[in-house]
Structures are given as C-alpha cells and as structure tokens.
C-alpha atoms as a PDB file:
ATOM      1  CA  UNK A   1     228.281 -20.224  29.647  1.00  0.00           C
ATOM      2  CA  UNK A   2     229.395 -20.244  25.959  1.00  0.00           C
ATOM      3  CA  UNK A   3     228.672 -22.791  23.440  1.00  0.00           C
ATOM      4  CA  UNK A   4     232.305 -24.174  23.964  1.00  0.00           C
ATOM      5  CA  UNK A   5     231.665 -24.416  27.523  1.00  0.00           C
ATOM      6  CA  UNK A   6     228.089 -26.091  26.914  1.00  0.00           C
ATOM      7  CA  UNK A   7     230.373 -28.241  24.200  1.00  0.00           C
ATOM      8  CA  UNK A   8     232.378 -29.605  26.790  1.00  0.00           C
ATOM      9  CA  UNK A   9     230.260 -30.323  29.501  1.00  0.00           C
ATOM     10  CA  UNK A  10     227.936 -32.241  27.488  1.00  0.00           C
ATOM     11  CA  UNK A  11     231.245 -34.595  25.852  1.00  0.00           C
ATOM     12  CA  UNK A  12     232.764 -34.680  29.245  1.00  0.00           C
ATOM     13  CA  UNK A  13     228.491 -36.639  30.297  1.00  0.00           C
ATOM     14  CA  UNK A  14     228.465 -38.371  27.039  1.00  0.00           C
ATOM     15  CA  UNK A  15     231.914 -39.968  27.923  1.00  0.00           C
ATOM     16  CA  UNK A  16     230.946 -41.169  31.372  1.00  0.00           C
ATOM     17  CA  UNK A  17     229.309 -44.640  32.249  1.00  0.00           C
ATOM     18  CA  UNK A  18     227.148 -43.897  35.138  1.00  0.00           C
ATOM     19  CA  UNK A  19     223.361 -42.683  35.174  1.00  0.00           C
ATOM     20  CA  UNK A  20     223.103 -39.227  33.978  1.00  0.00           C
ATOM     21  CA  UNK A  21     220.288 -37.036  33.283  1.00  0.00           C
ATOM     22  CA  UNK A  22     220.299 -33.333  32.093  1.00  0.00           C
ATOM     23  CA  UNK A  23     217.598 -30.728  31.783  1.00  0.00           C
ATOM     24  CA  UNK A  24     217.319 -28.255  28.953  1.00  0.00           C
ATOM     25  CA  UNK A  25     216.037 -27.089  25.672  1.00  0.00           C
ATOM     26  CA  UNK A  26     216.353 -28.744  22.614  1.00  0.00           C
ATOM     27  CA  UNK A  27     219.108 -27.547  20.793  1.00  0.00           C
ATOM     28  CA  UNK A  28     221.105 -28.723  17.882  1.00  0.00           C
ATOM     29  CA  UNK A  29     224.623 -29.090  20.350  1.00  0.00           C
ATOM     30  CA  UNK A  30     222.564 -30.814  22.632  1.00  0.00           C
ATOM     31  CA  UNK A  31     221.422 -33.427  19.791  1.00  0.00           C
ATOM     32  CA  UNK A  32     224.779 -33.509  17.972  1.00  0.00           C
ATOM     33  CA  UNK A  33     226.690 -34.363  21.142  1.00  0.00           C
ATOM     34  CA  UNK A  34     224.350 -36.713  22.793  1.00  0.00           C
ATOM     35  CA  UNK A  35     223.543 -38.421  19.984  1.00  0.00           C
ATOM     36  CA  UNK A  36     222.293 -42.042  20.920  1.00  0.00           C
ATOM     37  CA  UNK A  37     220.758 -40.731  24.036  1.00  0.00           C
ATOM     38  CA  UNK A  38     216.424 -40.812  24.860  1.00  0.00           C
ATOM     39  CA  UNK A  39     214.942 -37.700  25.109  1.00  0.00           C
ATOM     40  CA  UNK A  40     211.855 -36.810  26.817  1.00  0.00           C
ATOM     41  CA  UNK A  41     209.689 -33.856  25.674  1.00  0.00           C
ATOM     42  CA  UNK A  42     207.056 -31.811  27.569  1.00  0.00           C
ATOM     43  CA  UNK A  43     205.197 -28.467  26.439  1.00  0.00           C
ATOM     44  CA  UNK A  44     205.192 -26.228  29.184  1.00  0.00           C
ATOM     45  CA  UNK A  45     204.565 -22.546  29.489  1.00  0.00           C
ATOM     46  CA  UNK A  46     207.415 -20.280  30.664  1.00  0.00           C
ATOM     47  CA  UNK A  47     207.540 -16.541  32.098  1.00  0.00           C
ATOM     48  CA  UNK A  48     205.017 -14.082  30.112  1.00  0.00           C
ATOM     49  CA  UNK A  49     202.868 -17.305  28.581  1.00  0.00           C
ATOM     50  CA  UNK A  50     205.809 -18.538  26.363  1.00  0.00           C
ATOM     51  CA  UNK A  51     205.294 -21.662  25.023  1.00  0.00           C
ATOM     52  CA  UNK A  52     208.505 -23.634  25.921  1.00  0.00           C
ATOM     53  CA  UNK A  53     209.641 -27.247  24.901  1.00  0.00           C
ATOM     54  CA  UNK A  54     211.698 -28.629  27.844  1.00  0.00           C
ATOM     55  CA  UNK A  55     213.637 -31.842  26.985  1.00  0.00           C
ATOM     56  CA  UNK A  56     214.766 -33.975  29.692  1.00  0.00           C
ATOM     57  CA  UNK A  57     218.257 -36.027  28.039  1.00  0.00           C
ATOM     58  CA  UNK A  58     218.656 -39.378  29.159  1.00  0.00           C
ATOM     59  CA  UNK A  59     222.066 -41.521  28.722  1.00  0.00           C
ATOM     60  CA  UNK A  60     221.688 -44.957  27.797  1.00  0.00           C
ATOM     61  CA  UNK A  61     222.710 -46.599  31.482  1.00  0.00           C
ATOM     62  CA  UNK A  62     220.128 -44.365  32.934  1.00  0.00           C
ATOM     63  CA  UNK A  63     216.836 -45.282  30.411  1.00  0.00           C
ATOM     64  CA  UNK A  64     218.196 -48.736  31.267  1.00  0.00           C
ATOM     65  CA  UNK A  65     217.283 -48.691  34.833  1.00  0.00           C
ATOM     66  CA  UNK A  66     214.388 -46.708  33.923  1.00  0.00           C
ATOM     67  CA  UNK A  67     213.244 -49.104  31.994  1.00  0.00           C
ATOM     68  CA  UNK A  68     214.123 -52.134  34.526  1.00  0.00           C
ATOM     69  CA  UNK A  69     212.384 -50.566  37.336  1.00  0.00           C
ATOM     70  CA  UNK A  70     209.250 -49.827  35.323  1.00  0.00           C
ATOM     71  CA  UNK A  71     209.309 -53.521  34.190  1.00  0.00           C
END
C-alpha cells in the first residue's frame, strides 16, 4: 500500500462511529490522522531479534467499552 492508500484508510476509521481497533507501528500518519485516539504500546522482538514497538490504536467508542467492561 502507499502512504495515500494508508492516508485514506485510516480517515475513512477515524470518520466512523463504531468500535475500531487497528494494529501497527507507530508512525507519524498513524498519529496525525488518529489524533484523539488511545494507543497501546508493547516491545516485542521481530524476525532476526529486532526490537519492534507494536502499537495497538484504539478509537474513542472502543476504549469506552473497554473501559466499561473493565469497570
């Protein structure tokens, strides 16, 4: 995918209502274009011993219920 593509797939989440989660990397598109949204953060090792920083982005109705359901 290009960066336009990544562009509009993340605007086209960030517009909807409903619960949505999305796995990746941090990246400055990803923060620019969710902006508002919780993000998650775990240190993992990838292929050859990389050290990797996976980000799990979290919309606002989604840490919501997250948040009811853990009370």
């Amino acid at each position: 995918m290009t960066d336009a593509n990544y562009e509009s797939f993340l605007r086209t989440c960030f517009a909807h209502q409903e619960m949505i989660l999305i796995s990746g990397y941090d990246c400055d598109l990803y923060r620019d274009v969710l902006a508002g949204w919780k993000i998650d953060q775990v240190h993992t090792t990838a292929e050859c011993g990389a050290k990797r920083e996976e980000c799990l982005w979290i919309n606002p109705a989604a840490a919501d219920a997250l948040q009811r359901q853990s009370g």
